[in-house]
N, C-alpha and C. Protein backbone atom coordinates (compact mmCIF):
# COMPACT_ATOMS: atom_id res chain seq x y z
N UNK A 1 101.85 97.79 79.05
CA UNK A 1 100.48 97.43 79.38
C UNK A 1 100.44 96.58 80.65
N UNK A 2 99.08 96.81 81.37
CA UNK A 2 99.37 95.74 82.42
C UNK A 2 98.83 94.55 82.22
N UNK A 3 98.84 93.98 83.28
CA UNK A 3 97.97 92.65 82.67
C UNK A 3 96.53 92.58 82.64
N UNK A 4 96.12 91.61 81.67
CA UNK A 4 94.76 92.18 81.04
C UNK A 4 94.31 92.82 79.81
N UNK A 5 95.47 94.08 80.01
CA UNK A 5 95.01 95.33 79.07
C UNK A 5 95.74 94.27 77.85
N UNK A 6 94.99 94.27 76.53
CA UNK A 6 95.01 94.14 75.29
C UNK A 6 94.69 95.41 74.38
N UNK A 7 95.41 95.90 72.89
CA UNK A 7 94.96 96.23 72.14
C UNK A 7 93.43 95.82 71.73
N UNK A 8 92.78 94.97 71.59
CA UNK A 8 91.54 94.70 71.33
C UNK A 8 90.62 95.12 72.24
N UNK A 9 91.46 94.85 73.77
CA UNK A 9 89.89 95.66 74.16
C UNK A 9 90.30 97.00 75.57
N UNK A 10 91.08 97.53 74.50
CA UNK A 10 91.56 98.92 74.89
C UNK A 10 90.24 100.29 75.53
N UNK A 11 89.25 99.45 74.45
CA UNK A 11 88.20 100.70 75.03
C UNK A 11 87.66 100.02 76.14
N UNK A 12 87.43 99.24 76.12
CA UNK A 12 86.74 98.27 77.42
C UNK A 12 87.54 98.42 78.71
N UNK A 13 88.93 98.71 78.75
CA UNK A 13 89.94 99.30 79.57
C UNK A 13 89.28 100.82 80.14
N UNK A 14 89.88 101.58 78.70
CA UNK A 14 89.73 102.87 78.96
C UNK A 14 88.36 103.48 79.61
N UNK A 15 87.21 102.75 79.15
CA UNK A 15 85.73 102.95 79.99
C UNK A 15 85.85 102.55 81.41
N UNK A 16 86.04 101.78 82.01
CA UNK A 16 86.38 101.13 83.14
C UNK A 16 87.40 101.83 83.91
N UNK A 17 88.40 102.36 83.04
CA UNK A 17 89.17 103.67 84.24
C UNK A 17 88.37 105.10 84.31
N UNK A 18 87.94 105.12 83.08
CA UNK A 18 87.38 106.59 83.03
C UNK A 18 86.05 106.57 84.27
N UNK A 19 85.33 105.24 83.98
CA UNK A 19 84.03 105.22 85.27
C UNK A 19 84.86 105.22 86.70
N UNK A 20 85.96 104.53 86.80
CA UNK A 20 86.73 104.48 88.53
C UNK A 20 87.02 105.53 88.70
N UNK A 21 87.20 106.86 87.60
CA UNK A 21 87.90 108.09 88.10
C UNK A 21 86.66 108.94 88.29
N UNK A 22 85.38 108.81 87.45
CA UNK A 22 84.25 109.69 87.84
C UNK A 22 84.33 109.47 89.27
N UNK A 23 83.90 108.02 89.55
CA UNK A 23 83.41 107.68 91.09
C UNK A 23 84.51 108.15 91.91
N UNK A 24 85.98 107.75 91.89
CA UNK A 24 86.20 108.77 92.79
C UNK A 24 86.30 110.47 92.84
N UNK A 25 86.50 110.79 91.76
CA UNK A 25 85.68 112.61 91.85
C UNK A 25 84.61 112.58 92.65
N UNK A 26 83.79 111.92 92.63
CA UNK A 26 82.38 112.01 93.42
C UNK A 26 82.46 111.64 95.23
N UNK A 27 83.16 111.09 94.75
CA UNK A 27 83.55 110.43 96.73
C UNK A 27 84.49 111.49 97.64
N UNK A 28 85.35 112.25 96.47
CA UNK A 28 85.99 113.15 96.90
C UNK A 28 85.57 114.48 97.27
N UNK A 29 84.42 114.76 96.18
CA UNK A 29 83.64 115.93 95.90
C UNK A 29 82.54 115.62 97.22
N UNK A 30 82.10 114.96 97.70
CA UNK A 30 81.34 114.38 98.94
C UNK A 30 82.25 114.58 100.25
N UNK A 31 83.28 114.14 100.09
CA UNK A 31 84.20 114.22 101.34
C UNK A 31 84.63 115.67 102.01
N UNK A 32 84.49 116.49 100.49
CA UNK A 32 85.12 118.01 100.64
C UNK A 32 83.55 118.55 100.99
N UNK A 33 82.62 118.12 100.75
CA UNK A 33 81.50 118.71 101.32
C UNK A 33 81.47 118.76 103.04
N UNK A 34 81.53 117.40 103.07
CA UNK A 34 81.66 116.83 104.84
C UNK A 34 82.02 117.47 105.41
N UNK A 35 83.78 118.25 104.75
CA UNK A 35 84.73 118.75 105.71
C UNK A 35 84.34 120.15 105.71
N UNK A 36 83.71 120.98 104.67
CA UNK A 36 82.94 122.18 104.88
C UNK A 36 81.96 122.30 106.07
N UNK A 37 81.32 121.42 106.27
CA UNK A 37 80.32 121.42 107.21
C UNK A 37 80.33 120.89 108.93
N UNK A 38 81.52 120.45 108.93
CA UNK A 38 81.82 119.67 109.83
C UNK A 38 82.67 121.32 110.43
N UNK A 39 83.87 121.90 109.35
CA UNK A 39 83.97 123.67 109.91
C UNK A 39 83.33 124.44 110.11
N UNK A 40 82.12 124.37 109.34
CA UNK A 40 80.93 125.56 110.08
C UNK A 40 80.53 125.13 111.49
N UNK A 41 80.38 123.62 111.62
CA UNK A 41 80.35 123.04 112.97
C UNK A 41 81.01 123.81 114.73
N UNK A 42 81.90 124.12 113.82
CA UNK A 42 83.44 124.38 115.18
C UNK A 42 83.07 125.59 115.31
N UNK A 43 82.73 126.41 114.15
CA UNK A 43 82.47 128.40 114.36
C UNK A 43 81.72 128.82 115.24
């Protein structure tokens, strides 16, 4: 475990990574948009 993480508040962990990994899907999923459009740019 790292520090912090407790058995007791394991879900309070696990919510808190699970929300940091949506947001970056989303930042990523945004970025891969950018770079689509930024190639139609160059054509």
């Amino acid at each position: 475990m790292h520090n912090g993480e407790t058995f007791e508040n394991y879900k309070d962990v696990l919510n808190q990574y699970q929300s940091a990994l949506e947001a970056k899907k989303a930042h990523i999923d945004k970025l891969f948009d950018e770079v689509k459009s930024i190639k139609k740019l160059k054509v």
